[in-house]
Protein backbone atom coordinates (compact mmCIF):
# COMPACT_ATOMS: atom_id res chain seq x y z
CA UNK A 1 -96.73 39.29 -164.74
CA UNK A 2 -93.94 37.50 -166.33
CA UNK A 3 -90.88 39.73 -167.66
CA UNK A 4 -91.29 38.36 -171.58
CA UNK A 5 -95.35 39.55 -171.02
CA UNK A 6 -93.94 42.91 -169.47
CA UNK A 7 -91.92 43.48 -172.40
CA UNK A 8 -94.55 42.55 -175.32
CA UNK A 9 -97.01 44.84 -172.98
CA UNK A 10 -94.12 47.50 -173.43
CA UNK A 11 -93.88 46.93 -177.32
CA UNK A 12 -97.95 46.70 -177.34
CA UNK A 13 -98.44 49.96 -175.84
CA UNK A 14 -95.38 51.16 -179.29
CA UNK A 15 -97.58 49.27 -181.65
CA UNK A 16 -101.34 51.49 -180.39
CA UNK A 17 -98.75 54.77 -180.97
CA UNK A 18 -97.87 53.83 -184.46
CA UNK A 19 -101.26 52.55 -185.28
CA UNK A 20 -103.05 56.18 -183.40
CA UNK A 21 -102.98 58.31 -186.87
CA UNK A 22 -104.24 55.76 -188.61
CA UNK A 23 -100.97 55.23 -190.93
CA UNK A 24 -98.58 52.15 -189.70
CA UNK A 25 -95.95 53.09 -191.85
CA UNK A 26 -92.81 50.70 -193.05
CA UNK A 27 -90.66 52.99 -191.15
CA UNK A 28 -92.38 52.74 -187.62
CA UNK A 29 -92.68 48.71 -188.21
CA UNK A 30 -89.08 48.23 -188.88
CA UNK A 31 -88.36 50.82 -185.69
CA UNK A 32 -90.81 48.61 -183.61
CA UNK A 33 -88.74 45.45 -184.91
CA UNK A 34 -85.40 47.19 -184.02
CA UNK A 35 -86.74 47.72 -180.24
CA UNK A 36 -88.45 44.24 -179.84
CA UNK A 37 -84.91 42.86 -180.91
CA UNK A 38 -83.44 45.33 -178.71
CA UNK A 39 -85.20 43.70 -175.64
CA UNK A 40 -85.12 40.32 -176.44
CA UNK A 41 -88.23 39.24 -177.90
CA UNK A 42 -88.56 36.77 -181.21
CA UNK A 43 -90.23 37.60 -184.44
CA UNK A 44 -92.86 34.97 -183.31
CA UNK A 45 -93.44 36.64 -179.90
CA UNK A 46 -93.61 40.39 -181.62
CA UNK A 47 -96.63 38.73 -183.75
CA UNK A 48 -98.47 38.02 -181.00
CA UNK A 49 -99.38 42.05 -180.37
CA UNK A 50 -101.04 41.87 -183.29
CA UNK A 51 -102.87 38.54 -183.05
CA UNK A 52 -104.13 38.90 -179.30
CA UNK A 53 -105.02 41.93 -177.09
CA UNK A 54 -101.77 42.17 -175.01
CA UNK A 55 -102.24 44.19 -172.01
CA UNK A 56 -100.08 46.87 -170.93
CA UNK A 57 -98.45 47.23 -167.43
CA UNK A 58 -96.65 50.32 -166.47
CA UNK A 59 -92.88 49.49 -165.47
CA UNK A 60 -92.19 49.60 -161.74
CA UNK A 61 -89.55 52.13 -161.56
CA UNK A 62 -89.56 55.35 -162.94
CA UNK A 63 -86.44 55.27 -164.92
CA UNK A 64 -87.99 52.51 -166.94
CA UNK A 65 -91.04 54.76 -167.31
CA UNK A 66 -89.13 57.45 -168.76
CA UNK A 67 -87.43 55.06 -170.84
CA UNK A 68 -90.47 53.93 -172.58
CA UNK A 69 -91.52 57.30 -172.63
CA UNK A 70 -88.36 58.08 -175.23
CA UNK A 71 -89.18 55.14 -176.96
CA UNK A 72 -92.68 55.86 -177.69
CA UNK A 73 -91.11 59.80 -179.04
CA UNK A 74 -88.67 58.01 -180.96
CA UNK A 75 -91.07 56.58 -182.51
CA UNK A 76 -93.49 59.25 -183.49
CA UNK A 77 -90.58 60.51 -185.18
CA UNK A 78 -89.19 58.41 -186.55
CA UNK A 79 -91.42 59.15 -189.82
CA UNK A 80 -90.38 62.69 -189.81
CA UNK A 81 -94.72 63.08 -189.16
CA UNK A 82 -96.17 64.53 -186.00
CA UNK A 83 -99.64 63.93 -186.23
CA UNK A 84 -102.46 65.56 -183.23
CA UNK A 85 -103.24 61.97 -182.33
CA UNK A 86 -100.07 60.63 -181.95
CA UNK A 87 -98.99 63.94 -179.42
CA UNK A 88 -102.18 62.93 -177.66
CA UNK A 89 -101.73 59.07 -177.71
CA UNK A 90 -97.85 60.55 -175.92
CA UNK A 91 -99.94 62.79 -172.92
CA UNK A 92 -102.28 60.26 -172.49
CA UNK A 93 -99.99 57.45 -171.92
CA UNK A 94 -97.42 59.74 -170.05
CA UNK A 95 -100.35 60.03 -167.01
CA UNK A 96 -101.57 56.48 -167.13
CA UNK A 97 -97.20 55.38 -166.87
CA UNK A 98 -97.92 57.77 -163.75
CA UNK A 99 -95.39 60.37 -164.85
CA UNK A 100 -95.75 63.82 -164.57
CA UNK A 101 -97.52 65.83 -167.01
CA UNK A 102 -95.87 69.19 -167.29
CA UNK A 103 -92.74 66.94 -167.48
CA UNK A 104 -94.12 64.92 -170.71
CA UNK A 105 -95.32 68.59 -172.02
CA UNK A 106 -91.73 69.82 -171.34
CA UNK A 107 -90.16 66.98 -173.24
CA UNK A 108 -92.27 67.05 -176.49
CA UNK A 109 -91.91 70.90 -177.09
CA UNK A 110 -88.15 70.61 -176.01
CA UNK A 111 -87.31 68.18 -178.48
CA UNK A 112 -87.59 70.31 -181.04
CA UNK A 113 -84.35 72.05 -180.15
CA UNK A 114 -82.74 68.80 -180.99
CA UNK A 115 -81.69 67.01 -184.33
CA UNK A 116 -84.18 64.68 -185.31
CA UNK A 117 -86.65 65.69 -182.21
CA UNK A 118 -83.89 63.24 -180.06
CA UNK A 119 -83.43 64.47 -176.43
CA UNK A 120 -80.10 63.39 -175.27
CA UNK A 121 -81.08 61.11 -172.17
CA UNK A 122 -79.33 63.38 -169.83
CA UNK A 123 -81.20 66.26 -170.55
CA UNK A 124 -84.14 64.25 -170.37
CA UNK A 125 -83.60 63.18 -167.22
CA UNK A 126 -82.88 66.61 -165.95
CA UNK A 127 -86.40 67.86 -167.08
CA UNK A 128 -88.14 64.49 -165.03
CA UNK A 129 -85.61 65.39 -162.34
CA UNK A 130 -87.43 69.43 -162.02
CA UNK A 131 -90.73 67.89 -161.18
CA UNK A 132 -89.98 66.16 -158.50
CA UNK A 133 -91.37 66.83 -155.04
């Protein structure tokens, strides 16, 4: 799989969050924008999610796991909205990025000790890091 496929995979799997509640809001769109510039890919290649059925590959290592993990709680968030389906859309794609799920459980009730639900990366880390083997 090529690295530009990897990455519209990456912003594919974003796109199924903000579209799991059934409202693809303005904010989430321009977030998803922000991130696909972020990692590189064009306007043209961010319209492809939505034109084709771009399939999406977990990341290799675990730190980009965890990574896209954040990203995909950033942007439930970043509407202010925490809908059922979007927490479960989270779990769901927490196990299938093969990461632990006590560890995803710990991060979504923990960030709301934080402004904004935002985990500094550190601390997120550090939960990840306690379910190790």
């Amino acid at each position: 799989m090529s690295e530009e496929n990897e990455k519209l995979g990456l912003l594919a799997q974003l796109v199924q969050l903000a579209q799991s509640d059934d409202h693809f809001k303005e904010q989430e769109f321009q977030f998803l924008l922000a991130i696909a510039a972020q990692m590189g890919v064009t306007k043209e290649d961010f319209k492809q999610i939505f034109e084709e059925n771009i399939r999406f590959q977990p990341p290799k290592f675990e730190a980009e796991r965890i990574l896209q993990l954040q990203r995909l709680i950033l942007l439930m968030n970043v509407d202010k909205e925490i809908s059922e389906e979007e927490l479960d859309y989270i779990k769901s794609a927490g196990i299938r990025m093969g990461l632990h799920p006590s560890a995803t459980n710990s991060v979504l009730s923990e960030m709301h000790n934080y402004k904004n639900n935002i985990i500094p990366p550190e601390r997120l880390i550090e939960i990840f890091r306690t379910y190790h083997n």
